[in-house]
C-alpha atoms as a PDB file:
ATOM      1  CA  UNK A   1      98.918 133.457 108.287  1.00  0.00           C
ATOM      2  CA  UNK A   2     100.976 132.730 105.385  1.00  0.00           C
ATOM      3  CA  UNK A   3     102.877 128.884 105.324  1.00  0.00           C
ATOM      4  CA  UNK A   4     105.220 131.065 102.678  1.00  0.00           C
ATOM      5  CA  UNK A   5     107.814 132.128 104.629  1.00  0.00           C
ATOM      6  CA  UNK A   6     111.400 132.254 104.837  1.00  0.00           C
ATOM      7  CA  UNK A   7     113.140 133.091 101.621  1.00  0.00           C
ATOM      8  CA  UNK A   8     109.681 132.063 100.247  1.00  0.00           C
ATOM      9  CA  UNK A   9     109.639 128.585 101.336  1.00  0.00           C
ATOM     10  CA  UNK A  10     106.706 126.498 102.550  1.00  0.00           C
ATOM     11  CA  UNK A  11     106.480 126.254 106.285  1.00  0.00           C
ATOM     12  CA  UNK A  12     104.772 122.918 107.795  1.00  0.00           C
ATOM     13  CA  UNK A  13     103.447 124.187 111.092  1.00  0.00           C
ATOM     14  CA  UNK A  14     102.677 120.706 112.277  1.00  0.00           C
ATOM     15  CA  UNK A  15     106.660 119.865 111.770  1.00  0.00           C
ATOM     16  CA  UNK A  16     107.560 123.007 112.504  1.00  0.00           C
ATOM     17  CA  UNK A  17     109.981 122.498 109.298  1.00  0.00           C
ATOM     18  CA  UNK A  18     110.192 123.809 105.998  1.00  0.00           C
ATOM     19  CA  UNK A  19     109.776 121.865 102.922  1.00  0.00           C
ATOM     20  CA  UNK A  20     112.921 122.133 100.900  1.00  0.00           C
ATOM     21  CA  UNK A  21     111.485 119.653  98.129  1.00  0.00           C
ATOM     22  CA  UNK A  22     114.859 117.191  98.895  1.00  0.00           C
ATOM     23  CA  UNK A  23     114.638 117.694 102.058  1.00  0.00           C
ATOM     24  CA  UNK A  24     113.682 119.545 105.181  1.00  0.00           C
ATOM     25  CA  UNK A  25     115.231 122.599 107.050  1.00  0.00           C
ATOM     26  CA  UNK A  26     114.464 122.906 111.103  1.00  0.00           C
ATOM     27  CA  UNK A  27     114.524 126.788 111.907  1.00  0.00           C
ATOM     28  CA  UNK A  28     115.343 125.805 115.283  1.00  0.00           C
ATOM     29  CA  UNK A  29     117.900 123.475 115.180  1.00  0.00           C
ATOM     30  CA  UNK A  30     119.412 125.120 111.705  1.00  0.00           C
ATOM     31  CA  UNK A  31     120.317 122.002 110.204  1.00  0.00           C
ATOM     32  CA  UNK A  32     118.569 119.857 107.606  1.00  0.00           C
ATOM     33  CA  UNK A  33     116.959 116.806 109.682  1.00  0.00           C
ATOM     34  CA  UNK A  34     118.028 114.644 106.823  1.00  0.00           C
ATOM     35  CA  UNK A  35     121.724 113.734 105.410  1.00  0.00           C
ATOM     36  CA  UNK A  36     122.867 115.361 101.958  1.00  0.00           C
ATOM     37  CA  UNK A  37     123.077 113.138  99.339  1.00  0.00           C
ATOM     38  CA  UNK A  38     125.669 114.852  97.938  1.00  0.00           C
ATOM     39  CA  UNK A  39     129.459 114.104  99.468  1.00  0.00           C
ATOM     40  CA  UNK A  40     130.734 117.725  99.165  1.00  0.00           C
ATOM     41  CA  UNK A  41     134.676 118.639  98.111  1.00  0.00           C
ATOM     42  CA  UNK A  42     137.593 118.295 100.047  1.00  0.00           C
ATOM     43  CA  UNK A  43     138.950 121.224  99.474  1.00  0.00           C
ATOM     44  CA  UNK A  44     135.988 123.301 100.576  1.00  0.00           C
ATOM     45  CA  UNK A  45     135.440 121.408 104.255  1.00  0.00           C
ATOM     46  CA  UNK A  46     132.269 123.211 104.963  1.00  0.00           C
ATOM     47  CA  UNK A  47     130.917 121.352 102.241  1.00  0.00           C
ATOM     48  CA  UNK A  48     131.761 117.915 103.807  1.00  0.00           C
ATOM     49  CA  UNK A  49     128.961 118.547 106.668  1.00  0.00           C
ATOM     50  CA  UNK A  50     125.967 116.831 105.840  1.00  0.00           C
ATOM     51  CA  UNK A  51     122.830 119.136 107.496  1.00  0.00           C
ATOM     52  CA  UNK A  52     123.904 122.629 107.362  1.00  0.00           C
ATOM     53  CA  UNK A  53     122.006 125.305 105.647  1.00  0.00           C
ATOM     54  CA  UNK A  54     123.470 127.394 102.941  1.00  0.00           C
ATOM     55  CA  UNK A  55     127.135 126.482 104.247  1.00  0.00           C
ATOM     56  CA  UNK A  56     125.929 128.240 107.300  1.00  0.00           C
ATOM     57  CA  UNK A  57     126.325 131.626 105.971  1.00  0.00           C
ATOM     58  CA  UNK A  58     121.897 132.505 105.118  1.00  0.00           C
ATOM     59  CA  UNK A  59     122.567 135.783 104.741  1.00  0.00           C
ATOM     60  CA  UNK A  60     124.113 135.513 101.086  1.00  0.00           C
ATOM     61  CA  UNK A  61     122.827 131.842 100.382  1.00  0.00           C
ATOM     62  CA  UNK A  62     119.894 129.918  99.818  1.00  0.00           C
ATOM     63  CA  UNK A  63     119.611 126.291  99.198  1.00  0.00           C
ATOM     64  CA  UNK A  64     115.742 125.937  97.507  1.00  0.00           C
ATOM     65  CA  UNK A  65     116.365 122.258  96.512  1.00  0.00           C
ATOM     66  CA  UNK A  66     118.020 120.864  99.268  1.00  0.00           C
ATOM     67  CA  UNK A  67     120.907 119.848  97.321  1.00  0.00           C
ATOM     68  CA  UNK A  68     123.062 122.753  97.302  1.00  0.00           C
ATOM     69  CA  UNK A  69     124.092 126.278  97.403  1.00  0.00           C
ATOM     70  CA  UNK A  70     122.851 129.373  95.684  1.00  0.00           C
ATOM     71  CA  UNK A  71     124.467 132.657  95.989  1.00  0.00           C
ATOM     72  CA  UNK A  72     122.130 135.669  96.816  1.00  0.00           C
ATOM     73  CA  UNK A  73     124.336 137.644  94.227  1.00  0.00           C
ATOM     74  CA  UNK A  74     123.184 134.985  91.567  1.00  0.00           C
ATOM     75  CA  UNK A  75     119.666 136.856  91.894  1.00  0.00           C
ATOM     76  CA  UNK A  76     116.445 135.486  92.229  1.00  0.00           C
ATOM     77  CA  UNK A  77     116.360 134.292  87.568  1.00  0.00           C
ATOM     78  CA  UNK A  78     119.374 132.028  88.484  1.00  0.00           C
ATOM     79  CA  UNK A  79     117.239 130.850  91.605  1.00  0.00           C
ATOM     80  CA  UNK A  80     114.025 130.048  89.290  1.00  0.00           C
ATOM     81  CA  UNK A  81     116.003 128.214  87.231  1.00  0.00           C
ATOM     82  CA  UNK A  82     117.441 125.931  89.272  1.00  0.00           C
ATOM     83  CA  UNK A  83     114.068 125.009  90.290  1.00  0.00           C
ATOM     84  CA  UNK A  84     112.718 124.917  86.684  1.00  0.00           C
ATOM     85  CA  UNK A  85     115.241 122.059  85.911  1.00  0.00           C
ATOM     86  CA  UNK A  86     115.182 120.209  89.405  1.00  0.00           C
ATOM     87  CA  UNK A  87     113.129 116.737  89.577  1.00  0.00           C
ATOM     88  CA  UNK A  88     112.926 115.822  92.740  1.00  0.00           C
ATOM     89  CA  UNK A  89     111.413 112.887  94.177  1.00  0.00           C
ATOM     90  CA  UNK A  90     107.954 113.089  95.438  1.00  0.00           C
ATOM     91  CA  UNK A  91     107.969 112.931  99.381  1.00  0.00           C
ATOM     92  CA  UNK A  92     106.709 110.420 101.500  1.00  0.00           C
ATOM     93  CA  UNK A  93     103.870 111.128 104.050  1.00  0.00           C
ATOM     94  CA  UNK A  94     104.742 111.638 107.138  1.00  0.00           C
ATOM     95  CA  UNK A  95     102.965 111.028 111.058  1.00  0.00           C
ATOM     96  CA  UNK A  96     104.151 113.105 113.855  1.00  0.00           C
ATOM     97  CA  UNK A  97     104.555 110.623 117.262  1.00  0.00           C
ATOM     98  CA  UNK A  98     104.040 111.795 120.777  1.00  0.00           C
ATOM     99  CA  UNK A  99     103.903 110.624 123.680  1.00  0.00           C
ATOM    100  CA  UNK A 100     101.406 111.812 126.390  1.00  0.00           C
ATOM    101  CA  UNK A 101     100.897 111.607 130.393  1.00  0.00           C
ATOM    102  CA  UNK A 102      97.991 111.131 132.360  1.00  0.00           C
ATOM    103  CA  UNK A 103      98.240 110.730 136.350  1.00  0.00           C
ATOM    104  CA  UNK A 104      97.558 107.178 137.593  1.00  0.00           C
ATOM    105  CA  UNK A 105      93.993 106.774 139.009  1.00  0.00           C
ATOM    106  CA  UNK A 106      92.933 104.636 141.215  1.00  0.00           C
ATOM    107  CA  UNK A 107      96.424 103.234 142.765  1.00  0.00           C
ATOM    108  CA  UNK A 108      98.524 106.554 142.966  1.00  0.00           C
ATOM    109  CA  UNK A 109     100.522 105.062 145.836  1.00  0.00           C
ATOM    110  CA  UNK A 110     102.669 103.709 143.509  1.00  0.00           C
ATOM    111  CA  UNK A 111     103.935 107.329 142.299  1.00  0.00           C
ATOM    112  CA  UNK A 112     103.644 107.049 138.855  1.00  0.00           C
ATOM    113  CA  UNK A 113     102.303 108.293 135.307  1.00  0.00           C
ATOM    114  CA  UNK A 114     100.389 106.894 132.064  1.00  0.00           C
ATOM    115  CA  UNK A 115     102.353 106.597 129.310  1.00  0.00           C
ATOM    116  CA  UNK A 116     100.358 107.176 125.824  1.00  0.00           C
ATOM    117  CA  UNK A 117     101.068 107.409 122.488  1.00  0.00           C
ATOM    118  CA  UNK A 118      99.225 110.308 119.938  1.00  0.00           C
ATOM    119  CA  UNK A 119     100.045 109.886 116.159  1.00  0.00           C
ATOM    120  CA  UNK A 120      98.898 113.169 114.225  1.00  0.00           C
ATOM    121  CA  UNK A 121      99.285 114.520 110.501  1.00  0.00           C
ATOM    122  CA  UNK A 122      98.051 117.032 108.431  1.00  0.00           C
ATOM    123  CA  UNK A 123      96.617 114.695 106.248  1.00  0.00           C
ATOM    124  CA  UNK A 124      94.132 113.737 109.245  1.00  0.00           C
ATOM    125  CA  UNK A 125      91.749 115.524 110.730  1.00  0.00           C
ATOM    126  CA  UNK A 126      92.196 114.120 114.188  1.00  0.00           C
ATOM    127  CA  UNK A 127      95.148 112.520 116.176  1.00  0.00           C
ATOM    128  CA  UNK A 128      94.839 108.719 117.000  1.00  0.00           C
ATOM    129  CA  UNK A 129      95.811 107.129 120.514  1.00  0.00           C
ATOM    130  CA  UNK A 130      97.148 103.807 121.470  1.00  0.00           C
ATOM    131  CA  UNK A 131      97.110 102.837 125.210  1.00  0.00           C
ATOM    132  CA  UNK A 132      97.029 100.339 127.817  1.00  0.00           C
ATOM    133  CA  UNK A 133      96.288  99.693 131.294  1.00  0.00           C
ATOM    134  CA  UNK A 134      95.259  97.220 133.681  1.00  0.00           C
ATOM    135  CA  UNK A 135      92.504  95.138 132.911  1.00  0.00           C
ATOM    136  CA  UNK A 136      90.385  95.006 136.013  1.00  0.00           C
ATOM    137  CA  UNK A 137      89.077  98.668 137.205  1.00  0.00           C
ATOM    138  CA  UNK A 138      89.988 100.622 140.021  1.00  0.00           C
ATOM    139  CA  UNK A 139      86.593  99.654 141.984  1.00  0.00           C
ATOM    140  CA  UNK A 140      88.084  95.527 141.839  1.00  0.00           C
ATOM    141  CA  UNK A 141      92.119  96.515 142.290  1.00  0.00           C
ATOM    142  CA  UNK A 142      91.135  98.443 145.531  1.00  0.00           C
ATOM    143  CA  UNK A 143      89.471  94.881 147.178  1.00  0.00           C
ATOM    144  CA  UNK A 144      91.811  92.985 145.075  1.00  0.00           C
ATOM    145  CA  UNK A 145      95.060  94.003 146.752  1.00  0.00           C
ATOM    146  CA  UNK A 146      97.730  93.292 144.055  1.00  0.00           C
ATOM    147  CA  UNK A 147      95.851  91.901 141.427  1.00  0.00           C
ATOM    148  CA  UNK A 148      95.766  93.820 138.746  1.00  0.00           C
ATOM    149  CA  UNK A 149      94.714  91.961 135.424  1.00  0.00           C
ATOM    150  CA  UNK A 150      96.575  91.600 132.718  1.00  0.00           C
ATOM    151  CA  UNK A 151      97.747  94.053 130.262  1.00  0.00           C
ATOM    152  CA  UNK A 152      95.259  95.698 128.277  1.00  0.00           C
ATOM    153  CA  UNK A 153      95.743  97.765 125.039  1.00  0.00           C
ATOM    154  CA  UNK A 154      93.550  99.713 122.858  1.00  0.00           C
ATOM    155  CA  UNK A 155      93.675 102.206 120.165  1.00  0.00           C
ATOM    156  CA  UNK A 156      91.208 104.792 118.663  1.00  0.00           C
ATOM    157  CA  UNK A 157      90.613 108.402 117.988  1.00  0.00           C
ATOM    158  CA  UNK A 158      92.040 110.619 120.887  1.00  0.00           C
ATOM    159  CA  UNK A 159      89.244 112.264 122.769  1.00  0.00           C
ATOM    160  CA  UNK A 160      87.159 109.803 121.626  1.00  0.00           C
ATOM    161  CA  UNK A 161      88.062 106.942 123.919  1.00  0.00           C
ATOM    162  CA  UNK A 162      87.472 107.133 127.779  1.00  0.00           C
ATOM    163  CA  UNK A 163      91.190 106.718 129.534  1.00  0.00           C
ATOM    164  CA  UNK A 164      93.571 109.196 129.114  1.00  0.00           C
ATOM    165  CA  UNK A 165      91.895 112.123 127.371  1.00  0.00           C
ATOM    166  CA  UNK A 166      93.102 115.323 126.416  1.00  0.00           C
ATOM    167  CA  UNK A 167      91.692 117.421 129.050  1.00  0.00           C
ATOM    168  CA  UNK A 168      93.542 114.986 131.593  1.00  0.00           C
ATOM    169  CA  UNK A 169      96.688 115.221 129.719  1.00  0.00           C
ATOM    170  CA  UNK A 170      99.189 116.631 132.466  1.00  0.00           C
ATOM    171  CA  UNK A 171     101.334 118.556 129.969  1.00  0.00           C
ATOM    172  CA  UNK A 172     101.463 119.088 125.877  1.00  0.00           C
ATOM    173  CA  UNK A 173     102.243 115.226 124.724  1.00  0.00           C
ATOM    174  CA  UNK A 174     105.495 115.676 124.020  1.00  0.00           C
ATOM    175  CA  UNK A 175     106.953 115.068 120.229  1.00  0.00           C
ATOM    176  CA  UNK A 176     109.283 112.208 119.776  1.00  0.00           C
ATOM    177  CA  UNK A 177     110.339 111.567 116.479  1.00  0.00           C
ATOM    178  CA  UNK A 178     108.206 111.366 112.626  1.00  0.00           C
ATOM    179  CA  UNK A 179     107.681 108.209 110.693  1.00  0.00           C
ATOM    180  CA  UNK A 180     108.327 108.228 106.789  1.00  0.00           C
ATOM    181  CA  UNK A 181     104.504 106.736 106.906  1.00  0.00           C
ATOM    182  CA  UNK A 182     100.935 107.468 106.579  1.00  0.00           C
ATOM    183  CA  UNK A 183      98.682 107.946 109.712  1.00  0.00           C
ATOM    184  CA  UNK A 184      96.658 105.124 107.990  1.00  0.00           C
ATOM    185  CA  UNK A 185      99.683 102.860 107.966  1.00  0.00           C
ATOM    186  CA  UNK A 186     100.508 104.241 111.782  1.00  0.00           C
ATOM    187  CA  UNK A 187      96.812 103.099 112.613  1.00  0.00           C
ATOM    188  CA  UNK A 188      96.826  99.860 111.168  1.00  0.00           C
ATOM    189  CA  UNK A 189     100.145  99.032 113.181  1.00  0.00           C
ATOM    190  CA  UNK A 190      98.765 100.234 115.793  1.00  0.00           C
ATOM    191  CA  UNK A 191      95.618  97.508 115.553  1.00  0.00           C
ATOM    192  CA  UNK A 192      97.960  94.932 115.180  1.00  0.00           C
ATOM    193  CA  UNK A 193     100.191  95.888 118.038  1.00  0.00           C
ATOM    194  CA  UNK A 194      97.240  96.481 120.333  1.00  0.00           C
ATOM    195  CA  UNK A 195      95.974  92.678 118.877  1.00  0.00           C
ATOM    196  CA  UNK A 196      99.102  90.900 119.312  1.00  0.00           C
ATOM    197  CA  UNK A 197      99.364  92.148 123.446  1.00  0.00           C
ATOM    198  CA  UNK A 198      96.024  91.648 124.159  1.00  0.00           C
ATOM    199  CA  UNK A 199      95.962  87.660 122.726  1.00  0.00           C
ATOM    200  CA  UNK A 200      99.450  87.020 125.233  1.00  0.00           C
ATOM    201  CA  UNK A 201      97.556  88.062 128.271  1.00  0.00           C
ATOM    202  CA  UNK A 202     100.380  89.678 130.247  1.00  0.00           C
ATOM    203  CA  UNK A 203      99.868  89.980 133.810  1.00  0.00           C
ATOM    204  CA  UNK A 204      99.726  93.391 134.199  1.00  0.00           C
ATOM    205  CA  UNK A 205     102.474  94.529 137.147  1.00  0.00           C
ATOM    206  CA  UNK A 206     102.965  98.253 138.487  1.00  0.00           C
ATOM    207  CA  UNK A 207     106.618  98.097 137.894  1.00  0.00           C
ATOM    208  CA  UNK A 208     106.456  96.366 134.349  1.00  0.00           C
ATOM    209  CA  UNK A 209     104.978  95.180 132.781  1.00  0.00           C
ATOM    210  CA  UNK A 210     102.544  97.761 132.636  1.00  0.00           C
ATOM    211  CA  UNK A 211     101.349 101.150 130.305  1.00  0.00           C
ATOM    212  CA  UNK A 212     104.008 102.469 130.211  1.00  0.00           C
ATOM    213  CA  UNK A 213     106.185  99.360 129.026  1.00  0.00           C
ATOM    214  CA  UNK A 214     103.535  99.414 126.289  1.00  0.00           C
ATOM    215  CA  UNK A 215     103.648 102.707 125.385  1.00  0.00           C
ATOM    216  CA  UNK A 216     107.385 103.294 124.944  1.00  0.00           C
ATOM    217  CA  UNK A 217     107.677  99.620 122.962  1.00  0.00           C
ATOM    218  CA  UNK A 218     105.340 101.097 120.722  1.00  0.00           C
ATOM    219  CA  UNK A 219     107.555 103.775 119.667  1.00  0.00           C
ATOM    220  CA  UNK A 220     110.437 101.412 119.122  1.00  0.00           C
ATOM    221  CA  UNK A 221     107.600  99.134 116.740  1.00  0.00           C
ATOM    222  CA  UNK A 222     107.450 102.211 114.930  1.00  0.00           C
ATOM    223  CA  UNK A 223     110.854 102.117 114.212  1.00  0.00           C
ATOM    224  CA  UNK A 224     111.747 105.406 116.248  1.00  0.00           C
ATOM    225  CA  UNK A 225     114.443 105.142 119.406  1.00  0.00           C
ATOM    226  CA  UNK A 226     112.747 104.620 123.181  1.00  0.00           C
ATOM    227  CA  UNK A 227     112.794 108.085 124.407  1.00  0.00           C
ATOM    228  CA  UNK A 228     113.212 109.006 128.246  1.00  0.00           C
ATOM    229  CA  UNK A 229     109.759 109.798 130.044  1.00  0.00           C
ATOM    230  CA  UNK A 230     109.323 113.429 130.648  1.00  0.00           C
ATOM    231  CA  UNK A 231     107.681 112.453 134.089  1.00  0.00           C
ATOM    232  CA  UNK A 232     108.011 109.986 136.404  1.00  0.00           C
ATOM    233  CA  UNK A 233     106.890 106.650 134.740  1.00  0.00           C
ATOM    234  CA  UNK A 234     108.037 103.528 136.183  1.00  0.00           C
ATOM    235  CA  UNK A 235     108.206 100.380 133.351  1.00  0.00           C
ATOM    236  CA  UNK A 236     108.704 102.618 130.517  1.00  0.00           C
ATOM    237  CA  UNK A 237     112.296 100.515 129.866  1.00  0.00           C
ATOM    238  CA  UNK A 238     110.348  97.250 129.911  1.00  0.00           C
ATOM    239  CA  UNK A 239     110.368  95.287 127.045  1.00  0.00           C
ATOM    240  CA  UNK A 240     107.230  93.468 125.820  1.00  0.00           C
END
């Protein structure tokens, strides 16, 4: 299947975006996902918004760079042009983040879910997890009766790592925001993170803290917002 698509543009199926070389376009929201640099005219006030496409009229406009405007009528010389002359800046990388649910094992009286988070990019062959749980297992928790361990975190290659694989996943891990940054650079801050926790030894508590506290603080390391859990998950507002 073609990635050339709409008015000839490159699709990105894993951002399910086109690249507009300043920017990029989401189909499904119609908007740009990032602001125009360009302040627009007062006296035109559809120019003043900052993420619409083509001044919200596709049918006789295009807007190739990103930057502005191009009238169908102009024909598709005036539209090769434009992107003759047009420098634009070379784009970042970019790392899709997710976050996935697994059912708790092994003390599922408390009604709650694993929080996980799954980095992915094109640029990688496979997605990379970073987790955490309690560090004694479910054999010494049941004779243990609320001791837990403390917090344990890990990181890896998803599939590759026991917990929380895909095949246990309870739904699609669920896409949260994208980071301006490499997977590499996503991996090594996920080593750190996963470092840092595990030298403070935090006793690990099934209200918080607990995975999912370290799942969702994760996402804010990244520099993304703390999204709401898509399933139960009780600690996921914690903060580490």
């Amino acid at each position: 299947e073609s990635l050339y698509r709409f008015t000839g543009e490159q699709f990105d199926p894993e951002l399910e975006q086109y690249y507009l070389r300043a920017r990029y376009y989401d189909p499904g929201a119609a908007r740009f996902t990032q602001m125009d640099t360009w302040p627009g005219r007062a006296q035109e006030p559809i120019t003043l918004n900052k993420y619409l496409y083509a001044h919200s009229d596709p049918v006789n406009g295009v807007d190739p760079t990103g930057l502005f405007t191009i009238n169908q009528a102009m024909g598709a010389q005036a539209v090769s042009n434009v992107l003759a002359g047009f420098q634009h800046p070379q784009i970042r990388p970019k790392t899709m983040i997710k976050v996935g649910y697994t059912e708790a094992v092994g003390y599922s009286f408390h009604m709650q879910h694993h929080a996980f988070v799954i980095a992915s990019s094109r640029a990688s062959e496979h997605d990379r997890i970073t987790r955490a749980g309690p560090s004694l297992d479910p054999v010494d928790m049941a004779t243990k009766k609320g001791v837990f361990g403390t917090l344990q975190a890990e990181y890896g290659i998803w599939g590759r790592i026991e917990p929380d694989p895909p095949e246990d996943t309870i739904a699609l891990p669920v896409k949260v925001g994208v980071v301006d940054i490499s997977m590499k650079t996503v991996e090594n801050r996920m080593k750190s993170y996963v470092s840092a926790i595990n030298r403070r030894r935090i006793p690990y508590m099934p209200m918080g803290p607990n995975s999912n506290s370290y799942a969702f603080s994760f996402v804010e390391q990244l520099g993304l917002p703390r999204p709401k859990p898509l399933f139960q998950a009780v600690g996921w507002d914690y903060e580490l």
